[in-house]
Protein backbone atom coordinates (compact mmCIF):
# COMPACT_ATOMS: atom_id res chain seq x y z
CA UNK A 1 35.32 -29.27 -56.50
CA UNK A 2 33.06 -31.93 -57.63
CA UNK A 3 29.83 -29.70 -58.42
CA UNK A 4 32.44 -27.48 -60.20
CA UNK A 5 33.68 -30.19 -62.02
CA UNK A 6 30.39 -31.13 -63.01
CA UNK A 7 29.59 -27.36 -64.11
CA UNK A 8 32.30 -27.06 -66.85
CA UNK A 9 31.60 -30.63 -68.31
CA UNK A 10 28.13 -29.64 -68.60
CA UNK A 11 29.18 -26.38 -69.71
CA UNK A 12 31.47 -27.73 -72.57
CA UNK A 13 28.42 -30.02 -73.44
CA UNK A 14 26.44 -27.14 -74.20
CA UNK A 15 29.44 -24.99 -75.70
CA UNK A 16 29.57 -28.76 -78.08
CA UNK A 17 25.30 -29.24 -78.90
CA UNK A 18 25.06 -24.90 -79.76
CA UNK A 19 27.85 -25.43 -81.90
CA UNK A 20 26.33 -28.52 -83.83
CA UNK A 21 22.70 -26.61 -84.22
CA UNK A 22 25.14 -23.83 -85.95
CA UNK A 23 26.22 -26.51 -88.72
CA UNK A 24 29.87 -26.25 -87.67
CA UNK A 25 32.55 -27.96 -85.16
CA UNK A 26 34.23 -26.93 -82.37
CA UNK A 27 37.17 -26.55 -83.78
CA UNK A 28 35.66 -24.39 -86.71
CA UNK A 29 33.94 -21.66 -83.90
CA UNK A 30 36.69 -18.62 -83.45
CA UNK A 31 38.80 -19.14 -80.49
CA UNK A 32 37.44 -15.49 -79.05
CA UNK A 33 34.27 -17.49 -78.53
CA UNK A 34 35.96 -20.53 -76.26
CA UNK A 35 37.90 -17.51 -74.41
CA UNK A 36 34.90 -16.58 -73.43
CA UNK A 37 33.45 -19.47 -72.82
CA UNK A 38 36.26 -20.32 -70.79
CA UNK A 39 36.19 -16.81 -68.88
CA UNK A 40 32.49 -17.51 -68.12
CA UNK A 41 33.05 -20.96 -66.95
CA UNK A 42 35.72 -19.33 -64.38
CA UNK A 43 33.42 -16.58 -63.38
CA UNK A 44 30.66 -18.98 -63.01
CA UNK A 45 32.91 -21.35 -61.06
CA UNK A 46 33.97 -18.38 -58.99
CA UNK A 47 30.74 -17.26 -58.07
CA UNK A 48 29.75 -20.80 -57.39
CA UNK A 49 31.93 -21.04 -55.01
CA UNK A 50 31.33 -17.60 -53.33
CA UNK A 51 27.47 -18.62 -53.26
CA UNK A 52 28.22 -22.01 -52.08
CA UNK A 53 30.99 -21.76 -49.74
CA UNK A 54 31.74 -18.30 -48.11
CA UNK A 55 27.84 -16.78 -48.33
CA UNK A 56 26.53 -19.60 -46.90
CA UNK A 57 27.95 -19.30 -43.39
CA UNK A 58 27.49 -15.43 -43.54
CA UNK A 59 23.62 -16.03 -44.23
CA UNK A 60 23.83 -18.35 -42.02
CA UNK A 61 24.92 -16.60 -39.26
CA UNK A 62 22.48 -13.46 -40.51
CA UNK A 63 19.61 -15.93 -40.04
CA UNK A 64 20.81 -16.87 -36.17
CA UNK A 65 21.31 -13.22 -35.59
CA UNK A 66 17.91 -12.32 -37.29
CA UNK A 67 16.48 -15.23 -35.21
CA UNK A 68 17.73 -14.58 -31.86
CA UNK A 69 16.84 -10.94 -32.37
CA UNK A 70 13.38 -12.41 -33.10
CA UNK A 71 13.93 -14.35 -29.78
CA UNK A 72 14.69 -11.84 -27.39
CA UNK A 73 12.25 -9.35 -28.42
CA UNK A 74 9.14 -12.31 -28.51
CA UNK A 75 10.23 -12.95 -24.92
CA UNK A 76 10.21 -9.47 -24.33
CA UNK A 77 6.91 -8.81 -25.51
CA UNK A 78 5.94 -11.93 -23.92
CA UNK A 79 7.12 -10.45 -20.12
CA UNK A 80 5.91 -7.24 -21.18
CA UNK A 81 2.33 -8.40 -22.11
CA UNK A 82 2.97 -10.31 -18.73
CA UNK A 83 3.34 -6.81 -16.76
CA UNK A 84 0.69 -5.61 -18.33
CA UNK A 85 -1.52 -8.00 -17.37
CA UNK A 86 -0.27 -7.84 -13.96
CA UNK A 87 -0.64 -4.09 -14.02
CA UNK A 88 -3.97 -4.38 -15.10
CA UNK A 89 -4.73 -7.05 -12.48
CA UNK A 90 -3.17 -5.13 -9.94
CA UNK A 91 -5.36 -1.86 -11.04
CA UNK A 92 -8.84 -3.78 -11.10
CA UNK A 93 -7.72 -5.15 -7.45
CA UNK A 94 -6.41 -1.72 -6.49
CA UNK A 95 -9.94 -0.18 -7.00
CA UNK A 96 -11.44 -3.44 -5.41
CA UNK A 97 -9.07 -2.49 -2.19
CA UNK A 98 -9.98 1.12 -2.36
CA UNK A 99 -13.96 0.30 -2.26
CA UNK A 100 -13.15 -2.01 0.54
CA UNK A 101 -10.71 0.33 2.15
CA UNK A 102 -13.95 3.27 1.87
CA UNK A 103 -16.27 0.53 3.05
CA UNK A 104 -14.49 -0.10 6.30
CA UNK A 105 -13.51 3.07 6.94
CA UNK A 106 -17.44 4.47 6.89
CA UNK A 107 -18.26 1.50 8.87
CA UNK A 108 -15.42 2.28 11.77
CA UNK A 109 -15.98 5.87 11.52
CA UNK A 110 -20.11 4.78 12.03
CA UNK A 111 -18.85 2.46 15.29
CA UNK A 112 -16.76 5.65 16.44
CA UNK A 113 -19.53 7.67 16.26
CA UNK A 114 -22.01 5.68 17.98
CA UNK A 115 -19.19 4.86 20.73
CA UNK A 116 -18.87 8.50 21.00
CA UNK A 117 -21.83 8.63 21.46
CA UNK A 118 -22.49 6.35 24.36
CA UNK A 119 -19.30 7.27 26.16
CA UNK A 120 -20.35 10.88 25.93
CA UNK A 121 -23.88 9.75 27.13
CA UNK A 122 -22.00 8.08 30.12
CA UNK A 123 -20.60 10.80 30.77
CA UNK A 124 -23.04 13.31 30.97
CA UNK A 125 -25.00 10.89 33.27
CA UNK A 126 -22.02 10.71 35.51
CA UNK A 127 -21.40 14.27 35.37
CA UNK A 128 -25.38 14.57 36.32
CA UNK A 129 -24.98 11.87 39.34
CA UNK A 130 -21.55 13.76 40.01
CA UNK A 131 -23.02 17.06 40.33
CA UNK A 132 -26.20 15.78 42.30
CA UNK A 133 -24.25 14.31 44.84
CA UNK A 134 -22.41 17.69 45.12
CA UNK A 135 -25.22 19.97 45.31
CA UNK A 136 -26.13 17.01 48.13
CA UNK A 137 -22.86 17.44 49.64
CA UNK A 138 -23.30 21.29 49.37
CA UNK A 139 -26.82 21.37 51.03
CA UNK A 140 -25.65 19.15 54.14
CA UNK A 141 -22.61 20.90 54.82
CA UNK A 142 -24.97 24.29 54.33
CA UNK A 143 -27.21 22.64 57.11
CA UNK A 144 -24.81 22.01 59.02
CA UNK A 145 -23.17 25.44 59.01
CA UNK A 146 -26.70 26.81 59.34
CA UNK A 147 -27.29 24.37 62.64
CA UNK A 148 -23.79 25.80 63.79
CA UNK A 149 -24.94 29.04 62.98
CA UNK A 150 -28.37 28.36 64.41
CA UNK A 151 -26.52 26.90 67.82
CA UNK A 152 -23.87 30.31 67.89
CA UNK A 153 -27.00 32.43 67.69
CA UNK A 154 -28.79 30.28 70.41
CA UNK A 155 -25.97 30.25 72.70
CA UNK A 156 -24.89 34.06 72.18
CA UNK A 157 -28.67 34.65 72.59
CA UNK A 158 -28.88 32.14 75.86
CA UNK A 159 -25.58 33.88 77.16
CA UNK A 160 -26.65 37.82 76.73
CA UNK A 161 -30.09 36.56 78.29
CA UNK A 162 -28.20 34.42 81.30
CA UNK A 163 -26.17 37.56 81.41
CA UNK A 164 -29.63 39.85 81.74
CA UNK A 165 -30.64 37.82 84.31
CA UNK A 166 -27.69 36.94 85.98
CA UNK A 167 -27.77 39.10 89.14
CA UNK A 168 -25.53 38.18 92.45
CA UNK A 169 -28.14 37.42 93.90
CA UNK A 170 -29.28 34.81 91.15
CA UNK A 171 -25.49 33.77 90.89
CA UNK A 172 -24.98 32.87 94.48
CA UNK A 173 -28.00 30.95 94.80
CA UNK A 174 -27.39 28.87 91.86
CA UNK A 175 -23.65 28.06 93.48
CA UNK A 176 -25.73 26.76 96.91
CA UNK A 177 -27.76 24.69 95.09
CA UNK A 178 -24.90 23.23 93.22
CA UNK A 179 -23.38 22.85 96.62
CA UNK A 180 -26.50 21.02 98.21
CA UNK A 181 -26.13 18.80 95.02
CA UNK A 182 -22.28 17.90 95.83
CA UNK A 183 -23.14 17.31 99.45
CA UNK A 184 -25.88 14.89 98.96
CA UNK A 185 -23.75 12.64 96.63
CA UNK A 186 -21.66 9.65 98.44
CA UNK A 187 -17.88 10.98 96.59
């Protein structure tokens, strides 16, 4: 109320100098002319107090809109500059992994290899001992089964000769003499 106070005394002071550079009074000036004046000073105290008291508040609150907006979305960018960079990170250590990943892998399948290698070495001696000692085994138990063989033939041989030879008379002198031989013995 003040400032608008102060706007229509200031405004009546200029309504008072224009009309004293015109050569006449107040009171001479038409009264159309202080209507108007007096309209304008309403208007002017209107929109004063529209621009000073309502629009204020609505800017106001415009500005902590516009702000907060601002805000959010420079915290945003913020956390998604942050992801980004983390993304990035991640990538350049997700190719460092890989490369590492590749490295080891070559070097295990390498130590595979050459552990394939000697177990498959070991093996092929112990198959080599294994079959030598069969092919051993083999040739004893063929001697053997030839000295069986060997001792059949001898025996079958020794009996169809004993059998030859046998005669009774050959056979009855062999049982005195294994008589004699029980006779001579003390039991």
């Amino acid at each position: 109320m003040r400032a608008m106070l102060t706007a229509i005394v200031l405004l009546l002071i200029t309504v008072a100098a224009r009309a004293a550079e015109e050569g006449g009074s107040a009171a001479e000036q038409p009264v159309g002319t202080a209507f108007k004046w007096i309209h304008f000073v309403i208007l002017a105290g209107l929109a004063y107090w529209v621009f000073a008291k309502l629009l204020p508040p609505v800017f106001r609150r415009n500005a902590d809109n516009i702000s907060a907006a601002i805000s959010k979305a420079t915290a945003a960018k913020a956390e998604a500059e942050k992801k980004l960079q983390d993304a990035a990170t991640k990538l350049a250590s997700l190719e460092k992994e890989i490369a590492e990943f590749r490295a080891i892998a070559l070097r295990e399948a390498g130590a595979e290899i050459e552990r394939l290698r000697i177990v498959t070495k070991s093996d092929v001696e112990k198959i080599g001992v294994a079959a030598k000692v069969e092919i051993e085994a083999a040739e004893r138990a063929a001697r053997v089964e030839l000295k069986a063989l060997a001792a059949k033939l001898a025996v079958d041989g020794a009996e169809s000769l004993v059998t030859r030879q046998m005669t009774p008379s050959v056979q009855e002198a062999l049982i005195n003499q294994f008589v004699q031989s029980l006779q001579g013995r003390p039991n």
